[in-house]
PDB file of N, CA and C in Angstrom:
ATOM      1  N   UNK A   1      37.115  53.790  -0.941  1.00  0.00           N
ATOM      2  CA  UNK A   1      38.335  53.032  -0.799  1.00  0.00           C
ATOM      3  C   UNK A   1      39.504  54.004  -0.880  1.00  0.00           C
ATOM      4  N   UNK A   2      40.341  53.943  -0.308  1.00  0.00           N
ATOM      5  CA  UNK A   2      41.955  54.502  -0.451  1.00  0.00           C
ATOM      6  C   UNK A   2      42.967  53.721  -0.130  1.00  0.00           C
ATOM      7  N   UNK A   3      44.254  54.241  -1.125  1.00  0.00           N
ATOM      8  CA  UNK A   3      44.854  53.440  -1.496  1.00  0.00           C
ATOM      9  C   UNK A   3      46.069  53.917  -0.071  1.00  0.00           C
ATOM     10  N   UNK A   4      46.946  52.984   0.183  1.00  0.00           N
ATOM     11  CA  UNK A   4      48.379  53.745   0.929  1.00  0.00           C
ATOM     12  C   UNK A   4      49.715  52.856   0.659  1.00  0.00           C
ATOM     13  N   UNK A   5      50.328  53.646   1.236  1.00  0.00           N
ATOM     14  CA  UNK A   5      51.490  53.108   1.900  1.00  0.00           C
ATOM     15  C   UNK A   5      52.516  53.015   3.082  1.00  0.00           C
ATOM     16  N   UNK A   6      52.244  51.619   3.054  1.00  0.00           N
ATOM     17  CA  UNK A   6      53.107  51.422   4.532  1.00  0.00           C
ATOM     18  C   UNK A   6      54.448  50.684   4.353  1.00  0.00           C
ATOM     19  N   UNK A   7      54.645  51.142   5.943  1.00  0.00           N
ATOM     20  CA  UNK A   7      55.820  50.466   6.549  1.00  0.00           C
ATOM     21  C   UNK A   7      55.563  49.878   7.525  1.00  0.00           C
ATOM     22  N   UNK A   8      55.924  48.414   7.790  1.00  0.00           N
ATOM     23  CA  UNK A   8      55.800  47.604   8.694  1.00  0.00           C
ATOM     24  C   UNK A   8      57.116  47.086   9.266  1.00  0.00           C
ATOM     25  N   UNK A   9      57.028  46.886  10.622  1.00  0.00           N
ATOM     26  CA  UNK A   9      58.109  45.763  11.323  1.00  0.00           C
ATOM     27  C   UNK A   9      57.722  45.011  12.349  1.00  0.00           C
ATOM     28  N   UNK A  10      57.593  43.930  11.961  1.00  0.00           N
ATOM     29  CA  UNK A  10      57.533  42.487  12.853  1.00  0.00           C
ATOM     30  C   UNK A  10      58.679  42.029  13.240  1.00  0.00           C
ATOM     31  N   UNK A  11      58.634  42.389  14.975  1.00  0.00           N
ATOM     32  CA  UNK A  11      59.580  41.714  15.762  1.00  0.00           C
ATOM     33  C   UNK A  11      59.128  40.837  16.282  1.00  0.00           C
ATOM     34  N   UNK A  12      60.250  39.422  16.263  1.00  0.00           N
ATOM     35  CA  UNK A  12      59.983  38.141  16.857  1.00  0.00           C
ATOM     36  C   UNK A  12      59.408  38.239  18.799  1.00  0.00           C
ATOM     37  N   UNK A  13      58.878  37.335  19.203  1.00  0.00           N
ATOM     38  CA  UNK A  13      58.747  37.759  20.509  1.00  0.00           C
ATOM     39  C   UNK A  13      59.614  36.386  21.212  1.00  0.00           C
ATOM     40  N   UNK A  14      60.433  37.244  22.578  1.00  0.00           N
ATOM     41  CA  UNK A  14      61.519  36.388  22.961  1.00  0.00           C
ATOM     42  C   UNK A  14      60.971  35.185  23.234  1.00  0.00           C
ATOM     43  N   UNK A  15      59.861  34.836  24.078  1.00  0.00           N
ATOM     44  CA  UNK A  15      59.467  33.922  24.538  1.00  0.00           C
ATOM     45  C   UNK A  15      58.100  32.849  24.133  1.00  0.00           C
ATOM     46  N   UNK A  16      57.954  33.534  22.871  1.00  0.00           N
ATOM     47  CA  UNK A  16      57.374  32.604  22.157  1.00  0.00           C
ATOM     48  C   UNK A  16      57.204  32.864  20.225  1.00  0.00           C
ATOM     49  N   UNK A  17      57.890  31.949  19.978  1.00  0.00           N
ATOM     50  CA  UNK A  17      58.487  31.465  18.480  1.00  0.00           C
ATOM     51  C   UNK A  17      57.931  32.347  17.514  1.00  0.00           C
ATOM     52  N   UNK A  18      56.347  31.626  17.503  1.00  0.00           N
ATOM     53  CA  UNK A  18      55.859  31.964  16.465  1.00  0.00           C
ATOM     54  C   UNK A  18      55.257  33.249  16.664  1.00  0.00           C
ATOM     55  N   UNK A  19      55.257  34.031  17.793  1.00  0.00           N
ATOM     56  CA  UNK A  19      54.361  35.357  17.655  1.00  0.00           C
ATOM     57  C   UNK A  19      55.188  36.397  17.315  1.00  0.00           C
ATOM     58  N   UNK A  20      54.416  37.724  16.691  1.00  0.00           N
ATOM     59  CA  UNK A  20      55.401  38.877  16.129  1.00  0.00           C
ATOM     60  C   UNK A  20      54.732  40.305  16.716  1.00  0.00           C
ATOM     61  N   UNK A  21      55.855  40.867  17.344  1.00  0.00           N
ATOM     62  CA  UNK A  21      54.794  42.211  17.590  1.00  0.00           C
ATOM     63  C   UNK A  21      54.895  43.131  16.297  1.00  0.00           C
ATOM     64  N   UNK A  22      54.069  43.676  15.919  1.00  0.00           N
ATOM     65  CA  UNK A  22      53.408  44.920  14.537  1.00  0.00           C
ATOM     66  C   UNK A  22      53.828  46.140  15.089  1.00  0.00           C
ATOM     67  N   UNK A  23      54.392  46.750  14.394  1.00  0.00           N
ATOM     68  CA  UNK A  23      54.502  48.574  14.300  1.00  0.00           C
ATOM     69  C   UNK A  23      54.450  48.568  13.133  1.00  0.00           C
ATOM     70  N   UNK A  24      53.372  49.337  12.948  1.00  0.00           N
ATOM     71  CA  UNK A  24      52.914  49.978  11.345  1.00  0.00           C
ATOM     72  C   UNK A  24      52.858  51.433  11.205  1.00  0.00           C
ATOM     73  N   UNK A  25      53.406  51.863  10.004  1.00  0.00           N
ATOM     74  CA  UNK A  25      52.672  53.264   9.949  1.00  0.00           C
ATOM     75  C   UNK A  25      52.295  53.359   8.296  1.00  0.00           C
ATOM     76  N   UNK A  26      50.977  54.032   7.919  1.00  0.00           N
ATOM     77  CA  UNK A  26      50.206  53.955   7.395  1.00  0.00           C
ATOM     78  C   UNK A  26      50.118  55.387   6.185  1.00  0.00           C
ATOM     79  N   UNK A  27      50.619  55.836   5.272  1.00  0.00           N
ATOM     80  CA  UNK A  27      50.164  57.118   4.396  1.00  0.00           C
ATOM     81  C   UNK A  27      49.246  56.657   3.483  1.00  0.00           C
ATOM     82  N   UNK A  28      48.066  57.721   3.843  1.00  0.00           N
ATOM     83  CA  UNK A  28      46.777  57.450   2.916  1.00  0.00           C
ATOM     84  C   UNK A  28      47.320  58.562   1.651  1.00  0.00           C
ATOM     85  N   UNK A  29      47.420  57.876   0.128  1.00  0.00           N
ATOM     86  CA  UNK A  29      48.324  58.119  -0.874  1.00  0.00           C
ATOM     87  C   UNK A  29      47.509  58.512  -1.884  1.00  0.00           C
ATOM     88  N   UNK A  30      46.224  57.920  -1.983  1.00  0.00           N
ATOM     89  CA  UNK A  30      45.375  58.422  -3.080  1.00  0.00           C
ATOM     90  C   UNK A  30      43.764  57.482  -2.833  1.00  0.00           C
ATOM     91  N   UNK A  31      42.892  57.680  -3.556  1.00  0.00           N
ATOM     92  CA  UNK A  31      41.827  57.368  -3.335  1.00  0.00           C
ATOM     93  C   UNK A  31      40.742  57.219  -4.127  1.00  0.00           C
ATOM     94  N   UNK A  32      39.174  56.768  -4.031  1.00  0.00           N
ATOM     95  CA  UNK A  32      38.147  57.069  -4.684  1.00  0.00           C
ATOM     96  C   UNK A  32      37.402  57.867  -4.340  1.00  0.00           C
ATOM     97  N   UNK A  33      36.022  58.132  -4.735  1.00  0.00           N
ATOM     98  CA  UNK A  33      34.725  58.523  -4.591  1.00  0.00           C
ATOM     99  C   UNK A  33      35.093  59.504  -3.302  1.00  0.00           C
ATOM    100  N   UNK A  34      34.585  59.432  -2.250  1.00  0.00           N
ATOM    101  CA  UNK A  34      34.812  60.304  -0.604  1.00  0.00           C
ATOM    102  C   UNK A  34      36.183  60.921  -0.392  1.00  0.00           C
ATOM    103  N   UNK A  35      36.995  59.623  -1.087  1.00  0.00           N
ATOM    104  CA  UNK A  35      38.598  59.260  -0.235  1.00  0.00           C
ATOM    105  C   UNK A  35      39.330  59.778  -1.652  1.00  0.00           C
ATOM    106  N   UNK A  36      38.330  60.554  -2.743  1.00  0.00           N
ATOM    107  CA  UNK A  36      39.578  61.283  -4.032  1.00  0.00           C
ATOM    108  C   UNK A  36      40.681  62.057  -3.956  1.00  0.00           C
ATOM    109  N   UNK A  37      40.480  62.812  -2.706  1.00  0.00           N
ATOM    110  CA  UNK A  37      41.649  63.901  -2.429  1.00  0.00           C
ATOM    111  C   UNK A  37      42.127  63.517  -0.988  1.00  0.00           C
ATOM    112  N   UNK A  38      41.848  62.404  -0.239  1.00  0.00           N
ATOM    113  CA  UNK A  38      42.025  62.533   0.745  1.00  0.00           C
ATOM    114  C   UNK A  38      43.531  62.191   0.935  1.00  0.00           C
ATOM    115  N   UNK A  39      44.060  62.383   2.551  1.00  0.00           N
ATOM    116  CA  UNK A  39      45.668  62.192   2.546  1.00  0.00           C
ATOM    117  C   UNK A  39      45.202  61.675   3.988  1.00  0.00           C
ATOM    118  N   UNK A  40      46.277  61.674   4.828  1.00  0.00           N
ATOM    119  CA  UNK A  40      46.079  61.635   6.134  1.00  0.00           C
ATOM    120  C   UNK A  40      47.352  59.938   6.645  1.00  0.00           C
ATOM    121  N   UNK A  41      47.558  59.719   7.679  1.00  0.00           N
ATOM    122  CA  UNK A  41      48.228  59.000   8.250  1.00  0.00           C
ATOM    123  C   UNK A  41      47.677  58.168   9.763  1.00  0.00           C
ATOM    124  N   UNK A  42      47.807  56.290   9.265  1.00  0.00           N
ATOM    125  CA  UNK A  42      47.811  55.710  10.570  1.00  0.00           C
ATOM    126  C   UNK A  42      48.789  55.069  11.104  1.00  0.00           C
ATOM    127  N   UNK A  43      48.495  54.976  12.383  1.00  0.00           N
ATOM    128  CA  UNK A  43      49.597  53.993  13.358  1.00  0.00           C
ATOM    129  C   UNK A  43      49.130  53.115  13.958  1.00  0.00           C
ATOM    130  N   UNK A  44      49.476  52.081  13.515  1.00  0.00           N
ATOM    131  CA  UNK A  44      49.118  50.638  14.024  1.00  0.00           C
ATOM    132  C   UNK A  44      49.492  49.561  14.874  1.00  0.00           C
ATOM    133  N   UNK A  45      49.477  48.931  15.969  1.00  0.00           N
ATOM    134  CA  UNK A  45      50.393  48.724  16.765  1.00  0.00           C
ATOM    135  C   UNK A  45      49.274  46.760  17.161  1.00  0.00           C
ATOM    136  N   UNK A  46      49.878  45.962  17.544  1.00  0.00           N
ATOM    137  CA  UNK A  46      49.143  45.050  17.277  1.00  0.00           C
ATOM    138  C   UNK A  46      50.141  43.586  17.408  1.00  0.00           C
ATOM    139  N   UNK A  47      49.849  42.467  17.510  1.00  0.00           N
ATOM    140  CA  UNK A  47      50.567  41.100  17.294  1.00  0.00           C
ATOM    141  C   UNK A  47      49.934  40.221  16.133  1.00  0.00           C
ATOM    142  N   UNK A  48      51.117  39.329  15.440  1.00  0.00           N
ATOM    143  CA  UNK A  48      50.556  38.376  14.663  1.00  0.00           C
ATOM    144  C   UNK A  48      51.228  37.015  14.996  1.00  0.00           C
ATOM    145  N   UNK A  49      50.085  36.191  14.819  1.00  0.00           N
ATOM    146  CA  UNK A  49      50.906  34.825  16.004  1.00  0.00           C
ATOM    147  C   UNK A  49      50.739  33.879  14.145  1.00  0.00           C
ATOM    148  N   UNK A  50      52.006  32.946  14.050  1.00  0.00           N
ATOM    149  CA  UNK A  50      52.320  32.262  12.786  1.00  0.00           C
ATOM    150  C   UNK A  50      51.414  31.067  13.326  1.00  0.00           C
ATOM    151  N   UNK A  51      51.104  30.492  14.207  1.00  0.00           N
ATOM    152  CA  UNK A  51      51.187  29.490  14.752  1.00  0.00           C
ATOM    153  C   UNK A  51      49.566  29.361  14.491  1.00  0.00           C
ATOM    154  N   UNK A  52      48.682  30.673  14.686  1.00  0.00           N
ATOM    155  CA  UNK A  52      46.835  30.416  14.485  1.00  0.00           C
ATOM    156  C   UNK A  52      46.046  31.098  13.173  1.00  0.00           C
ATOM    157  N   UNK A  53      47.711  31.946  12.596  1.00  0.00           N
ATOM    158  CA  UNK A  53      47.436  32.482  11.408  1.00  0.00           C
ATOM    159  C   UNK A  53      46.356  33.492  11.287  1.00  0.00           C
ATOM    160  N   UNK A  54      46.733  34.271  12.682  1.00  0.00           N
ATOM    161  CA  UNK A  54      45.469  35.396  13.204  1.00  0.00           C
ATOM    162  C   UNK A  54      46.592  36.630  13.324  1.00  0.00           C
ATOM    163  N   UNK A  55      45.986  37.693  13.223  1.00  0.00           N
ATOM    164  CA  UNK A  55      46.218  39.242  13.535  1.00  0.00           C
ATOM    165  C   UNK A  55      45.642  40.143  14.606  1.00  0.00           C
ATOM    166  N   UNK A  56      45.967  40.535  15.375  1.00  0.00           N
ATOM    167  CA  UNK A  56      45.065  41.478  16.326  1.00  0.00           C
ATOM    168  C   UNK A  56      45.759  43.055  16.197  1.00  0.00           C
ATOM    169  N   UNK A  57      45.641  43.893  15.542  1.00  0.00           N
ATOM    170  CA  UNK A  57      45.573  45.366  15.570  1.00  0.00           C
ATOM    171  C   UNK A  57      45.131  46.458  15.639  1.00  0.00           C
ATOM    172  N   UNK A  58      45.585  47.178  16.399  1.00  0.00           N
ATOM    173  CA  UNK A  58      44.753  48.477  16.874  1.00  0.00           C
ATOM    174  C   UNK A  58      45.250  49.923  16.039  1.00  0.00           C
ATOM    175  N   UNK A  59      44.012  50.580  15.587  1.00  0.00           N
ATOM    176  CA  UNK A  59      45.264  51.271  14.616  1.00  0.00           C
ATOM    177  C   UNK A  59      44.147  52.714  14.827  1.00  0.00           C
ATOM    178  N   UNK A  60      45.216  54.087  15.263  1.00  0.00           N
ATOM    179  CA  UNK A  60      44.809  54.879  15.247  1.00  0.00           C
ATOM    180  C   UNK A  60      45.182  55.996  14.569  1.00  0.00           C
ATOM    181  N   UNK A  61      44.535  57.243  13.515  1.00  0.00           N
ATOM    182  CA  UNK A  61      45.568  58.433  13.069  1.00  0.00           C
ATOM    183  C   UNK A  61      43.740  59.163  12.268  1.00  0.00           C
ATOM    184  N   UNK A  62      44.433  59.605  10.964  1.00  0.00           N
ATOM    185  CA  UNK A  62      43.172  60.485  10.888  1.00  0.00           C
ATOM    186  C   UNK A  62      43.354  60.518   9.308  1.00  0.00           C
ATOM    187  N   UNK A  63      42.367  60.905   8.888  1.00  0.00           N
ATOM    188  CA  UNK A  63      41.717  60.897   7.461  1.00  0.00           C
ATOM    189  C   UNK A  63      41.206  62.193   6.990  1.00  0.00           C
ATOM    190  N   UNK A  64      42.208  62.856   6.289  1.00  0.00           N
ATOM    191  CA  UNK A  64      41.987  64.303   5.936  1.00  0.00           C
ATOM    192  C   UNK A  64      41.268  64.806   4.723  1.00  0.00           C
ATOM    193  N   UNK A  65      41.010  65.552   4.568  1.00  0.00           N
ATOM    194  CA  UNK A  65      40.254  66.261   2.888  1.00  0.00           C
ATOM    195  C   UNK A  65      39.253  65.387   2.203  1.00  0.00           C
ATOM    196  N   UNK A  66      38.205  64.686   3.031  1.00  0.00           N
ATOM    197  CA  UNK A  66      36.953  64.190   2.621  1.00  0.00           C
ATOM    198  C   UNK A  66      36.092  64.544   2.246  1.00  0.00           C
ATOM    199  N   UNK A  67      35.567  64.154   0.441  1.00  0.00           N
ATOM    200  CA  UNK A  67      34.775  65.226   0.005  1.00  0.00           C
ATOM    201  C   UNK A  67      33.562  64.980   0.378  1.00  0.00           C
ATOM    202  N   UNK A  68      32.568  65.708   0.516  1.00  0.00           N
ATOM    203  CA  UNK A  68      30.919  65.211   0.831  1.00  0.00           C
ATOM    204  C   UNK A  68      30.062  64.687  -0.259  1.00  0.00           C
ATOM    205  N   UNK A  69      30.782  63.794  -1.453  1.00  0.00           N
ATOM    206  CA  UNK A  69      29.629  63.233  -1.957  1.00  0.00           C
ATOM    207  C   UNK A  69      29.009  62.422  -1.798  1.00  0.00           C
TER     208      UNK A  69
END
C-alpha cells in the first residue's frame, strides 16, 4: 500500500449538468512493505457523472524505489 497526495479539479461539463471532467495529479508520499521508500508521481485524467454515481479514470506515471521484499 502507499500513501499520497493529490490534487484534483473537477470541471463542470457545458452540456451536461451532472458530469465532471477529472485532472488529477498524484505524489506517492510514503508507504509499506514494497512501497516503504517508494516516491514517484501519477496523472490521472478521466470523468465523473453525479447523476450514476460512477467514475471512469485513466491514470498514468511511475512508481520509484521498490524494495524487493
Amino acid at each position: 500500500m502507499f500513501e499520497c497526495y493529490d490534487y484534483a479539479v473537477l470541471v463542470p461539463d457545458s452540456e451536461v449538468p451532472s458530469l465532471y471532467r477529472i485532472n488529477n495529479r498524484v505524489a506517492i508520499i510514503n508507504g509499506t512493505s514494497v512501497f516503504s521508500e517508494a516516491y514517484g508521481k501519477l496523472i490521472a485524467h478521466g470523468e465523473a457523472s453525479m447523476a450514476e454515481g460512477s467514475m471512469k479514470v485513466v491514470a498514468k506515471g511511475r512508481v520509484c524505489n521498490m524494495s524487493t521484499q
